[in-house]
PDB file of N, CA and C in Angstrom:
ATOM      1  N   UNK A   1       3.063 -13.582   3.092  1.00  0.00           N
ATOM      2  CA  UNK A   1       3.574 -12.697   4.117  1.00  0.00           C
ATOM      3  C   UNK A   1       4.942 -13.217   4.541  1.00  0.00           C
ATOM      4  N   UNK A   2       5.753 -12.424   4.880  1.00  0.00           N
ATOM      5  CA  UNK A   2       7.117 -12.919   5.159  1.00  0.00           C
ATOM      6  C   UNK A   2       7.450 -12.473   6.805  1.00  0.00           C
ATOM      7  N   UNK A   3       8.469 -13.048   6.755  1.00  0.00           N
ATOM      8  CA  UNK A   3       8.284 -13.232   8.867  1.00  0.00           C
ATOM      9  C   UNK A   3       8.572 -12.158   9.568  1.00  0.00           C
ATOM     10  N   UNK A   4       8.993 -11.120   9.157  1.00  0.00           N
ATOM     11  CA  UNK A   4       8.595  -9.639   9.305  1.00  0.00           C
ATOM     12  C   UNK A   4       7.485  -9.047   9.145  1.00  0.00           C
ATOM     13  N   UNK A   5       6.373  -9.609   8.794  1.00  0.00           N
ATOM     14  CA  UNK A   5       4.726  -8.963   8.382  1.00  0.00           C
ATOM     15  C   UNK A   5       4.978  -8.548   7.706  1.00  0.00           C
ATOM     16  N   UNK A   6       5.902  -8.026   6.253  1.00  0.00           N
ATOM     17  CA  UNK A   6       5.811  -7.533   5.588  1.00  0.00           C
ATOM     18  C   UNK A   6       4.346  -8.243   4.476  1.00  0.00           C
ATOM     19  N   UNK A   7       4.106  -7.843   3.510  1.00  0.00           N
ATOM     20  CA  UNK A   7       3.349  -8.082   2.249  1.00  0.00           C
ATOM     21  C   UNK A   7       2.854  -7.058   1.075  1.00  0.00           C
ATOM     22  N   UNK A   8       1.905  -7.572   0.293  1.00  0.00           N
ATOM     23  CA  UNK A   8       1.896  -6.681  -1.003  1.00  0.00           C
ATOM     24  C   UNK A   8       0.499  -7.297  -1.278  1.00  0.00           C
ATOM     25  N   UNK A   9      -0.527  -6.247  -1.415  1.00  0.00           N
ATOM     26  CA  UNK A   9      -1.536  -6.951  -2.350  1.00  0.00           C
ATOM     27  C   UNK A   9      -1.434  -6.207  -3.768  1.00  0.00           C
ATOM     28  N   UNK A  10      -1.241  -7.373  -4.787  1.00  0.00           N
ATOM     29  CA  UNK A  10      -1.534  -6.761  -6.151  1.00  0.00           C
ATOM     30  C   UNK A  10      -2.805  -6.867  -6.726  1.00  0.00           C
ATOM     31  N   UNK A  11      -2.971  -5.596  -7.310  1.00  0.00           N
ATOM     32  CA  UNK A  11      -4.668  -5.350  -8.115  1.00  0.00           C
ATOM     33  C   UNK A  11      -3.818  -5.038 -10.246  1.00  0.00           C
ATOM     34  N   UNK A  12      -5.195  -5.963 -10.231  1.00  0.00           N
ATOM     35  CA  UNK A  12      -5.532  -6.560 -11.532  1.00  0.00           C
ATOM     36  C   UNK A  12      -6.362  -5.318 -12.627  1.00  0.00           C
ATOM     37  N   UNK A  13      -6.256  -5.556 -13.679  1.00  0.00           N
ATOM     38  CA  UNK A  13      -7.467  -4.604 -14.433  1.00  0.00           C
ATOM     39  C   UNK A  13      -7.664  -5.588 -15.713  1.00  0.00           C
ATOM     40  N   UNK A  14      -8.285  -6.541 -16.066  1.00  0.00           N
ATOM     41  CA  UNK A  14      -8.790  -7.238 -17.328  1.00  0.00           C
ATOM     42  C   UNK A  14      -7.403  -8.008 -17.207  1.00  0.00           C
ATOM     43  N   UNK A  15      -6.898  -9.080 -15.921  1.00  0.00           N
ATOM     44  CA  UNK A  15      -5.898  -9.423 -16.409  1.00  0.00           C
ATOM     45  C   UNK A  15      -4.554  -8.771 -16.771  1.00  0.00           C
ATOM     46  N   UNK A  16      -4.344  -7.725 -16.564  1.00  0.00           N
ATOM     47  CA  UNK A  16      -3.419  -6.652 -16.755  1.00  0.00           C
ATOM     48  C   UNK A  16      -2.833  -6.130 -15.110  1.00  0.00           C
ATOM     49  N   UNK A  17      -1.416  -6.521 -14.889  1.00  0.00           N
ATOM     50  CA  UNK A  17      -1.015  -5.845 -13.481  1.00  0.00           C
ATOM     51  C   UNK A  17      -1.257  -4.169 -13.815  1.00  0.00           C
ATOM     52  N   UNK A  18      -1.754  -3.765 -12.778  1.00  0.00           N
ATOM     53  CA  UNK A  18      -2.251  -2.349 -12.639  1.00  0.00           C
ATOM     54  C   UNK A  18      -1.571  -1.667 -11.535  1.00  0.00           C
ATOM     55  N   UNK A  19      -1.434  -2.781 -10.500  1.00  0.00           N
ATOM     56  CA  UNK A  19      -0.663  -1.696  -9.206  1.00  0.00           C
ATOM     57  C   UNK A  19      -0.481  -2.709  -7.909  1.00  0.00           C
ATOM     58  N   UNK A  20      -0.169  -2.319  -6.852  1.00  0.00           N
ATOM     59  CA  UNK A  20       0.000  -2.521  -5.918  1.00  0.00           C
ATOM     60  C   UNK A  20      -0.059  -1.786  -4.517  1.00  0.00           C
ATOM     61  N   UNK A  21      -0.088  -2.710  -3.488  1.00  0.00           N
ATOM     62  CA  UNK A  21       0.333  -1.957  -1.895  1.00  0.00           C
ATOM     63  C   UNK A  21       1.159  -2.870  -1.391  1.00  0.00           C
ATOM     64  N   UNK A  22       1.921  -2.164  -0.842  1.00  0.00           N
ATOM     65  CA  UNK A  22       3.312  -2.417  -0.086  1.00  0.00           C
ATOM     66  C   UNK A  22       3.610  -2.321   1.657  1.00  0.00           C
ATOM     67  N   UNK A  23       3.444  -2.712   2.133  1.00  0.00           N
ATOM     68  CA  UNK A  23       3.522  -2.935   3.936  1.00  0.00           C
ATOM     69  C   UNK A  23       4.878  -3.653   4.217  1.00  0.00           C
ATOM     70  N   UNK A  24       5.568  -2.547   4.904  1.00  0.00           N
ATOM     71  CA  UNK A  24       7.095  -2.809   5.057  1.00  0.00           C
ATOM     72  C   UNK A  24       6.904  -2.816   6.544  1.00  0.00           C
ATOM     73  N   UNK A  25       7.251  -3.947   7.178  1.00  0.00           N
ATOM     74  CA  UNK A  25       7.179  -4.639   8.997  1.00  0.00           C
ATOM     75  C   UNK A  25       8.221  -4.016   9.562  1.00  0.00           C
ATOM     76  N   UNK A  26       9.225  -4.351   8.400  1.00  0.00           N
ATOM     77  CA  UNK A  26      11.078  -3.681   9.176  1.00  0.00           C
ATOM     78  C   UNK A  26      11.345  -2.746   8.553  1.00  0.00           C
ATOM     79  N   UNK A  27      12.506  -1.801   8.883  1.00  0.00           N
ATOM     80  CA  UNK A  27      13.005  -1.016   7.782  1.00  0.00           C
ATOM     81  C   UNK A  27      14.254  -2.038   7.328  1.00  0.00           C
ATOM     82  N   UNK A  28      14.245  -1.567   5.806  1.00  0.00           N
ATOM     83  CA  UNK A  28      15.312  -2.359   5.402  1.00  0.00           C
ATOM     84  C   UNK A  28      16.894  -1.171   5.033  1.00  0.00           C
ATOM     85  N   UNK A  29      17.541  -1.351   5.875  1.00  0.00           N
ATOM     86  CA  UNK A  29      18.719  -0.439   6.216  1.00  0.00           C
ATOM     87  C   UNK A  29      19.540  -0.424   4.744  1.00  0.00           C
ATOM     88  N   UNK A  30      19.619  -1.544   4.176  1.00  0.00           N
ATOM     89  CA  UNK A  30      20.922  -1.726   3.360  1.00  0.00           C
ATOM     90  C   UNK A  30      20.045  -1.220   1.770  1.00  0.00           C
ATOM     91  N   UNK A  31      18.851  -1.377   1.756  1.00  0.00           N
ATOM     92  CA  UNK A  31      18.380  -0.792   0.653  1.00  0.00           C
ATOM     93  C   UNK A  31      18.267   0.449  -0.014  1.00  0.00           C
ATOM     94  N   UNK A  32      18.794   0.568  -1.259  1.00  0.00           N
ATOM     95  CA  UNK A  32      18.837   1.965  -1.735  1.00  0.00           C
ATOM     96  C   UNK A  32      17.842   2.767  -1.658  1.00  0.00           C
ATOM     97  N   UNK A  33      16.577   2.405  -1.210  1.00  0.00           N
ATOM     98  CA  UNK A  33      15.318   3.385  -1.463  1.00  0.00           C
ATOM     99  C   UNK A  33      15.294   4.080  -0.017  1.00  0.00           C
ATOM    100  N   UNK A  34      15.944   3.338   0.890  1.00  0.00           N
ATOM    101  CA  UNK A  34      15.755   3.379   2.249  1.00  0.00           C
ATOM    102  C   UNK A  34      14.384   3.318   2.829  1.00  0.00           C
ATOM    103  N   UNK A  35      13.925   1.793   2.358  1.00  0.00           N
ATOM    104  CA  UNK A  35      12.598   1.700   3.244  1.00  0.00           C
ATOM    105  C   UNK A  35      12.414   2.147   4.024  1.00  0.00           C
ATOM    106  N   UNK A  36      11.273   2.466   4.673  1.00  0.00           N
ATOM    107  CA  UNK A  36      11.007   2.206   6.242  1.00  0.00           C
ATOM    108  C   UNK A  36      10.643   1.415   6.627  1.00  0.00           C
ATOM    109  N   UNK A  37      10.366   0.656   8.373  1.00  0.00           N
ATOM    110  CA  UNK A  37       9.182   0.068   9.102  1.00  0.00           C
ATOM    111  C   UNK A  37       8.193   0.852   9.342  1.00  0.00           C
ATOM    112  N   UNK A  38       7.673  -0.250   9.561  1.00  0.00           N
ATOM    113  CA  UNK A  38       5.802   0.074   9.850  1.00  0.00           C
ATOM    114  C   UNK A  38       5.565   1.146   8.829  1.00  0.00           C
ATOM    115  N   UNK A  39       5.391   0.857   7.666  1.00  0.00           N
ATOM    116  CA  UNK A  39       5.210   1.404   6.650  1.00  0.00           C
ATOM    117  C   UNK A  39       4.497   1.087   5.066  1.00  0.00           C
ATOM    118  N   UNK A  40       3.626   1.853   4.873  1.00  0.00           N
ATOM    119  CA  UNK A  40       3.112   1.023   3.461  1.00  0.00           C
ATOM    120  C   UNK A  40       3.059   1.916   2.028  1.00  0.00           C
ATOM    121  N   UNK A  41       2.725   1.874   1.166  1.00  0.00           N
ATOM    122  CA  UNK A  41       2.677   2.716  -0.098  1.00  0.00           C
ATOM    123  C   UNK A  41       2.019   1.858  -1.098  1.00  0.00           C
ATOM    124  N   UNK A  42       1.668   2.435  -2.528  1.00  0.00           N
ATOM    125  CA  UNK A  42       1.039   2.168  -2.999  1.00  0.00           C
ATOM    126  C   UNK A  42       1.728   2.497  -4.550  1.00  0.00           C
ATOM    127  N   UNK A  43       1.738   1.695  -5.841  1.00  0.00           N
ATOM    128  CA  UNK A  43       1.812   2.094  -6.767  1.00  0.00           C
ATOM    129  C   UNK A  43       1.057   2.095  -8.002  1.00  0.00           C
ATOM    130  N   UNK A  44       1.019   2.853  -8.591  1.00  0.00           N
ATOM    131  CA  UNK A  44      -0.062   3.079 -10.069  1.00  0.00           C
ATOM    132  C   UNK A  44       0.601   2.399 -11.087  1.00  0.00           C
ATOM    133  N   UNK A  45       0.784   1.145 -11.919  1.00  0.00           N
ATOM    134  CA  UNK A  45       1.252   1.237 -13.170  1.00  0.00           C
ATOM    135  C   UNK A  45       0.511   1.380 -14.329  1.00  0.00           C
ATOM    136  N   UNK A  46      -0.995   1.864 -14.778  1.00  0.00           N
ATOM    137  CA  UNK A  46      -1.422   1.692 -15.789  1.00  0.00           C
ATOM    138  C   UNK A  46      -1.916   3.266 -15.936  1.00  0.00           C
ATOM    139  N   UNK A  47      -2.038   3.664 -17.249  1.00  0.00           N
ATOM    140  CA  UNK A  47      -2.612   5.424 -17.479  1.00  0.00           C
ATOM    141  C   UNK A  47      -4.138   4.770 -17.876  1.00  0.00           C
ATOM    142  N   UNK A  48      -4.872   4.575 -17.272  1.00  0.00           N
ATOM    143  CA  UNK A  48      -6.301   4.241 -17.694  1.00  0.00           C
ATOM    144  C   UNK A  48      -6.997   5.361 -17.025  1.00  0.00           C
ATOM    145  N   UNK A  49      -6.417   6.233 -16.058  1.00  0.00           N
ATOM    146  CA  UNK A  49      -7.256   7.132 -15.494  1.00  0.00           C
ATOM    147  C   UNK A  49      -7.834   6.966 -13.895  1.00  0.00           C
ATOM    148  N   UNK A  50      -7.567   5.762 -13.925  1.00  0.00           N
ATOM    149  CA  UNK A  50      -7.554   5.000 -12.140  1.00  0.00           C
ATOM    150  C   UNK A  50      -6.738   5.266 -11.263  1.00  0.00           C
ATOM    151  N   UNK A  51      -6.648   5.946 -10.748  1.00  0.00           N
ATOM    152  CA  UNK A  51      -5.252   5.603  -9.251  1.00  0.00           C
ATOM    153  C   UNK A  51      -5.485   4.435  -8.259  1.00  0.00           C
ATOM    154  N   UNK A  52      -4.303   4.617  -7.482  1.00  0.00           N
ATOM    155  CA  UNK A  52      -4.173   3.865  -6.557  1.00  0.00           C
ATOM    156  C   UNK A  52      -4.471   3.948  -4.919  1.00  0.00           C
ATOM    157  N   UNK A  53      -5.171   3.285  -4.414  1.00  0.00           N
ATOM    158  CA  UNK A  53      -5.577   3.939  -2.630  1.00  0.00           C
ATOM    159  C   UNK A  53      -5.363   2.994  -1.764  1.00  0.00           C
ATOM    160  N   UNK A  54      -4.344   3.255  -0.328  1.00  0.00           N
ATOM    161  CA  UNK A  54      -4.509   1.939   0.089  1.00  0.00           C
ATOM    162  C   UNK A  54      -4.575   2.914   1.820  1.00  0.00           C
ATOM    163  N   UNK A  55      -5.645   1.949   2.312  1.00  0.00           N
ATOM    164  CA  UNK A  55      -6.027   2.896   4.179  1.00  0.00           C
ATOM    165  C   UNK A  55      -5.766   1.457   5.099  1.00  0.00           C
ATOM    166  N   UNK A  56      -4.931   1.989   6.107  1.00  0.00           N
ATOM    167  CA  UNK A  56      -4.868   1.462   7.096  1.00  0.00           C
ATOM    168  C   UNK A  56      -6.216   1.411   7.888  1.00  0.00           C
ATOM    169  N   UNK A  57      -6.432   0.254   8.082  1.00  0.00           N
ATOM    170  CA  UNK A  57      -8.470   0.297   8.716  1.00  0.00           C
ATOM    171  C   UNK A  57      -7.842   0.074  10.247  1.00  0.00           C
ATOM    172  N   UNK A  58      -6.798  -0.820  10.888  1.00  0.00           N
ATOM    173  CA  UNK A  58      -6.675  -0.563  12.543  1.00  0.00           C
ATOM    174  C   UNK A  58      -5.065  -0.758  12.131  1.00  0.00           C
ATOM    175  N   UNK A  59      -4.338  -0.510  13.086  1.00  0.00           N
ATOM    176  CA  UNK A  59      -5.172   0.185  14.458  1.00  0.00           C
ATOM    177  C   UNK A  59      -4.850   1.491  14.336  1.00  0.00           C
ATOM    178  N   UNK A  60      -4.564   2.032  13.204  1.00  0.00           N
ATOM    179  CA  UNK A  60      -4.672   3.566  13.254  1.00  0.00           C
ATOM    180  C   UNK A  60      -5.115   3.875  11.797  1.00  0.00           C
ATOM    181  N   UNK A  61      -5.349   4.864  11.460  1.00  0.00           N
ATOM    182  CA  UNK A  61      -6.348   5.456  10.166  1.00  0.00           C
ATOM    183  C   UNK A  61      -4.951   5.924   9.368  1.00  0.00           C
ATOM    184  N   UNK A  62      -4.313   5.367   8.638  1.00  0.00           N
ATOM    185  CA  UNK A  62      -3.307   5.898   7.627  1.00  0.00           C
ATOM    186  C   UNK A  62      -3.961   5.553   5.942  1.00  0.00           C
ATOM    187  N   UNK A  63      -3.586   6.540   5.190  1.00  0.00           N
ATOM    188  CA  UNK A  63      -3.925   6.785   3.733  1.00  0.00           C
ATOM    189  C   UNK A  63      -3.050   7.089   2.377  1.00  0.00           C
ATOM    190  N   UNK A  64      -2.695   5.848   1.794  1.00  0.00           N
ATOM    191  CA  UNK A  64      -1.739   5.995   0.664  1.00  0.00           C
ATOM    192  C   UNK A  64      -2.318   6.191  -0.322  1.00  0.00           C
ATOM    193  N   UNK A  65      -2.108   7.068  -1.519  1.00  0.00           N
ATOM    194  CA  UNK A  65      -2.417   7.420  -2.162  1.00  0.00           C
ATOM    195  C   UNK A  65      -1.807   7.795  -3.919  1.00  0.00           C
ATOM    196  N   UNK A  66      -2.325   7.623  -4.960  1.00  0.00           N
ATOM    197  CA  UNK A  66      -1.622   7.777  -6.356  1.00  0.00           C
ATOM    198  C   UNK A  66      -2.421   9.310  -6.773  1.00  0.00           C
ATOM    199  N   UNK A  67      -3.974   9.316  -6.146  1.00  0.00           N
ATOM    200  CA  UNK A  67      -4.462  10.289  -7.005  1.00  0.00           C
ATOM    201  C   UNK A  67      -3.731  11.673  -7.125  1.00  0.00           C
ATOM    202  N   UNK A  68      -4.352  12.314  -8.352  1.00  0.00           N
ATOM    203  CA  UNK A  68      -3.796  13.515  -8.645  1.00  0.00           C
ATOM    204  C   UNK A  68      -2.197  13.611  -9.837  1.00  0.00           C
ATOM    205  N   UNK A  69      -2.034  12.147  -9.797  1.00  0.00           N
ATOM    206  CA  UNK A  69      -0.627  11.895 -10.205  1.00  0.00           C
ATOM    207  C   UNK A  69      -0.284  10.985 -11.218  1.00  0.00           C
ATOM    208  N   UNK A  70       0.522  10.949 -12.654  1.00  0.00           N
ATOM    209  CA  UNK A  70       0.190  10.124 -13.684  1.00  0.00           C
ATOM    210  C   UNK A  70       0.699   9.101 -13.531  1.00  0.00           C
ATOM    211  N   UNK A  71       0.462   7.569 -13.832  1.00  0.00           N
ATOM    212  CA  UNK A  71       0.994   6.630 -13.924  1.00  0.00           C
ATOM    213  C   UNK A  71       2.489   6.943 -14.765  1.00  0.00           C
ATOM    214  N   UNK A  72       3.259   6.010 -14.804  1.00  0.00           N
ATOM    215  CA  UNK A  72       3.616   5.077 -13.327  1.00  0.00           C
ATOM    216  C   UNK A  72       4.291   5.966 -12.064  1.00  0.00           C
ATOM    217  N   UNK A  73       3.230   5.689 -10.968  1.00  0.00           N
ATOM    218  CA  UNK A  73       3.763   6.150  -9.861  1.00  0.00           C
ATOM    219  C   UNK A  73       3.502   6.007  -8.320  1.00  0.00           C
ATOM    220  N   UNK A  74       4.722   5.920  -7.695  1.00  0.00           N
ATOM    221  CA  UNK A  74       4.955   5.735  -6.169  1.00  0.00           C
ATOM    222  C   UNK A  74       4.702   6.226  -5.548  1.00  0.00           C
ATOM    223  N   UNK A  75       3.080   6.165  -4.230  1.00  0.00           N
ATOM    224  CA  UNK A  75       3.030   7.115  -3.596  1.00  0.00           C
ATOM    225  C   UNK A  75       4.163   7.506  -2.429  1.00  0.00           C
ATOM    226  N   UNK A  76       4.476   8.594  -1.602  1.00  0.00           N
ATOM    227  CA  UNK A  76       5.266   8.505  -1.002  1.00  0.00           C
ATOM    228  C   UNK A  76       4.845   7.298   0.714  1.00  0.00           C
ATOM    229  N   UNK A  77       5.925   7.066   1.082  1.00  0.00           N
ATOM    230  CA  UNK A  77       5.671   5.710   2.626  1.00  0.00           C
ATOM    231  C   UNK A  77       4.841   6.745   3.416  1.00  0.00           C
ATOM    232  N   UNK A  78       3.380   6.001   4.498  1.00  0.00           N
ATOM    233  CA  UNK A  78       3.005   6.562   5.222  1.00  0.00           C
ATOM    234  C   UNK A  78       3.679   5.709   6.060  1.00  0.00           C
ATOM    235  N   UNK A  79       4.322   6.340   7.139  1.00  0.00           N
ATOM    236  CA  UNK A  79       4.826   6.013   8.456  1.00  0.00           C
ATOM    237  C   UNK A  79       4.503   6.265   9.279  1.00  0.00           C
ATOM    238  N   UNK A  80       4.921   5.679  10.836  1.00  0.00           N
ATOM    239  CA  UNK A  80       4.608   5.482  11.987  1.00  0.00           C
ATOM    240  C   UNK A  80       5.198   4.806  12.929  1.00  0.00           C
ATOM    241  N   UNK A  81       5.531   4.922  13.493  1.00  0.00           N
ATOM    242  CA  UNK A  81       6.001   3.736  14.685  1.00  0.00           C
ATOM    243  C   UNK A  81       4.833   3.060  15.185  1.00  0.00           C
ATOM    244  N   UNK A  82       4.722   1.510  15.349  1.00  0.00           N
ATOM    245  CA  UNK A  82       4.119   0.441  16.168  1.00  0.00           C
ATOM    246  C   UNK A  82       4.444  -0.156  17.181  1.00  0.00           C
ATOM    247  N   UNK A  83       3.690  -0.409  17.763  1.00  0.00           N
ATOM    248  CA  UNK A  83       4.737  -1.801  18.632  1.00  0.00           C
ATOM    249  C   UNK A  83       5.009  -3.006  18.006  1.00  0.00           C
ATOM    250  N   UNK A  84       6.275  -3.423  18.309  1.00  0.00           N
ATOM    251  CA  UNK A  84       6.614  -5.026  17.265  1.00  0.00           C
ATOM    252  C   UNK A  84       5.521  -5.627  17.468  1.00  0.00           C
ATOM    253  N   UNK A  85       4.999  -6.473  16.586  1.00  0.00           N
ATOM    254  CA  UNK A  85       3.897  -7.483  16.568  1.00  0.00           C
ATOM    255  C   UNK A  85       2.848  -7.007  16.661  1.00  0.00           C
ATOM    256  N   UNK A  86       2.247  -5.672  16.520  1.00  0.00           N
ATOM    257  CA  UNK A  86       0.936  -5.162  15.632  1.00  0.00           C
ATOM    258  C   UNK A  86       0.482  -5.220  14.761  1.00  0.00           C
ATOM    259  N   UNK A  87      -0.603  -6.666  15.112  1.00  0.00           N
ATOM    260  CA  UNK A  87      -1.398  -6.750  13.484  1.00  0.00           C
ATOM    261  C   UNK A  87      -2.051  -5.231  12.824  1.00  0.00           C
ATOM    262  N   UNK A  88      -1.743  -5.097  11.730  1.00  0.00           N
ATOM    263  CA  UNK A  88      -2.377  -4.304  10.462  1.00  0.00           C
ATOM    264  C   UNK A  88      -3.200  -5.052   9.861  1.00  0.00           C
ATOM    265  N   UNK A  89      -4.177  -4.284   9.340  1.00  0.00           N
ATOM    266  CA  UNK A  89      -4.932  -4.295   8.066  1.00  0.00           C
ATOM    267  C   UNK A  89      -4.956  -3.031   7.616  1.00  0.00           C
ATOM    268  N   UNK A  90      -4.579  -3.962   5.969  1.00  0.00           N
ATOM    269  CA  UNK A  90      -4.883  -2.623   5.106  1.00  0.00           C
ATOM    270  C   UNK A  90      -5.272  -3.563   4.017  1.00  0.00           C
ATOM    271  N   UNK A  91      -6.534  -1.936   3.111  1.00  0.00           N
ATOM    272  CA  UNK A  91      -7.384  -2.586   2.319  1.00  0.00           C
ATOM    273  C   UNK A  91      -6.867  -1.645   0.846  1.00  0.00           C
ATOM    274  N   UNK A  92      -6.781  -2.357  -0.054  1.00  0.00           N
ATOM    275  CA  UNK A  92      -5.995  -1.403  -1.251  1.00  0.00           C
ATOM    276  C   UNK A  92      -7.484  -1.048  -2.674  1.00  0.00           C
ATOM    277  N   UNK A  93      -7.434  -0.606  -2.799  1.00  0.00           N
ATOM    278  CA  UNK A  93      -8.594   0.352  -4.078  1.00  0.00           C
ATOM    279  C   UNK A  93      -8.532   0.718  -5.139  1.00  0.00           C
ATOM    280  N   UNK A  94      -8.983   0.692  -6.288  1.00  0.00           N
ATOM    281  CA  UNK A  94      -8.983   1.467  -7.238  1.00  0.00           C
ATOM    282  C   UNK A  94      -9.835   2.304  -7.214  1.00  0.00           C
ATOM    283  N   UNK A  95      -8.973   3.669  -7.489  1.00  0.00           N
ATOM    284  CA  UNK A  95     -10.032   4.859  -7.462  1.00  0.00           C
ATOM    285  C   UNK A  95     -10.136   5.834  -8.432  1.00  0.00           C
ATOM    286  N   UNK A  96     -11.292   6.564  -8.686  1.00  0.00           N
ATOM    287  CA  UNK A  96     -11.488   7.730  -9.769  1.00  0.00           C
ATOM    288  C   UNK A  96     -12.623   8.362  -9.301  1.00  0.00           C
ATOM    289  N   UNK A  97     -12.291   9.770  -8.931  1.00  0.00           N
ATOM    290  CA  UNK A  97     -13.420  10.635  -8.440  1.00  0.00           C
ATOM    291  C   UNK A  97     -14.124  10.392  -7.449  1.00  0.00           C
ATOM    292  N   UNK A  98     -15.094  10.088  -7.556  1.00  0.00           N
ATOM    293  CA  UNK A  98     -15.906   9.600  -6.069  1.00  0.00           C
ATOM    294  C   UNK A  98     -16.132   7.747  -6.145  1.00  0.00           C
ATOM    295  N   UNK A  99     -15.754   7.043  -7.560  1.00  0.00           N
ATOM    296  CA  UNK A  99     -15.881   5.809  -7.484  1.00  0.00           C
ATOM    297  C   UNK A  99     -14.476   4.964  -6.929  1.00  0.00           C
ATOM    298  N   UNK A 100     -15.051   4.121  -6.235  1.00  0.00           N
ATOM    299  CA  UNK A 100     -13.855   3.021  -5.534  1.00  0.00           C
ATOM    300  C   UNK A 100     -14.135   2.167  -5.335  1.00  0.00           C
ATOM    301  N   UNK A 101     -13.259   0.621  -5.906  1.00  0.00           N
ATOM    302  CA  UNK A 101     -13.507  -0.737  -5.857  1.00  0.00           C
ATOM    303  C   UNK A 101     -12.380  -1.415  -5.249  1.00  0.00           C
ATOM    304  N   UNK A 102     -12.761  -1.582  -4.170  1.00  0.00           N
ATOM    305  CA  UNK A 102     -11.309  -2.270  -2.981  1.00  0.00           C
ATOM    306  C   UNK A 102     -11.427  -3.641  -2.787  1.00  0.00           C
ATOM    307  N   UNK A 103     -10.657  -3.568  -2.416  1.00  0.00           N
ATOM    308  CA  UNK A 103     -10.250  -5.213  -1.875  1.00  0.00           C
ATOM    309  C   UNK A 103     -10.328  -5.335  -0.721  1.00  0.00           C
ATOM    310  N   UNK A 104     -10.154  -7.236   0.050  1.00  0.00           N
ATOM    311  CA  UNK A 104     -10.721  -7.129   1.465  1.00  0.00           C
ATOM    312  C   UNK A 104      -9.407  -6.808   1.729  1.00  0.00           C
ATOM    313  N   UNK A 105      -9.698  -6.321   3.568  1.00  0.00           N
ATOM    314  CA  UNK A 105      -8.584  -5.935   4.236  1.00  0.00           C
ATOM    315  C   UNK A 105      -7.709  -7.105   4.646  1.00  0.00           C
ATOM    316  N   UNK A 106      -6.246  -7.190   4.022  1.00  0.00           N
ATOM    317  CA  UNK A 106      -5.280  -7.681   4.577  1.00  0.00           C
ATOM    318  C   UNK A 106      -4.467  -7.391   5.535  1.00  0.00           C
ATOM    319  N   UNK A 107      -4.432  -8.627   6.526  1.00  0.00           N
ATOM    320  CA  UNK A 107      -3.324  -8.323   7.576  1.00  0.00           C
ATOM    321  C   UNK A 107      -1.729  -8.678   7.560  1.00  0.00           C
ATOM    322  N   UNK A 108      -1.247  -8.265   8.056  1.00  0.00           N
ATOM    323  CA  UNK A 108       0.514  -8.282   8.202  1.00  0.00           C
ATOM    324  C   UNK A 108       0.688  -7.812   9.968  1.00  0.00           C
ATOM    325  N   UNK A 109       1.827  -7.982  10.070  1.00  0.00           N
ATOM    326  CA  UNK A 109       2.175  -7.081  11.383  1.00  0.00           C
ATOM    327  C   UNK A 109       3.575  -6.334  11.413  1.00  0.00           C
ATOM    328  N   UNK A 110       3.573  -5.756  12.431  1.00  0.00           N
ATOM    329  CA  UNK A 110       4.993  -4.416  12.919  1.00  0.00           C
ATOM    330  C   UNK A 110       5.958  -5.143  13.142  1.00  0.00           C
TER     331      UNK A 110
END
């Protein structure tokens, strides 16, 4: 975690990077993508048929998402405003249809 709360959990498939979630604390102004704060997303890199899911569990119910969409791909930032120094958790997933295998919930903060 870096001193902005930012972080990233990466998910695995047989040893193979598959994807990620992304929790942005600050916005980062000078960057071409134009991050946001208090913000997270999620990406797909493998076509195995899996997407990517990542839910804010507190302190508010937010939902990033790959399904519906082919690898490789970026879901768009769910945003929000926080108050500075609001711990998050968020828990990131692999998903297909009604099956999902997540990870524990990681914290960061605003």
């Amino acid at each position: 975690m870096s001193s902005d709360g930012s972080y990233t959990i990466a998910a695995y498939y047989n040893g193979t990077y598959a994807g990620l979630m992304e929790w942005q604390g600050d916005p980062i102004p000078d960057d071409p993508d134009h991050d946001p704060g208090d913000a997270f997303r999620v990406l797909d890199r493998l076509s195995d048929g899996y997407g990517m899911e990542a839910t804010m569990i507190s302190p508010e119910h937010r939902v990033a998402t790959t399904r519906g969409h082919s690898a490789v791909y970026y879901s768009p930032w769910q945003s929000g405003n926080l108050t500075e120094g609001t711990k998050v958790f968020i828990q990131l997933c692999a998903v297909k249809g009604d099956y999902e295998s997540c990870s524990l919930a990681y914290s960061g903060h605003a």
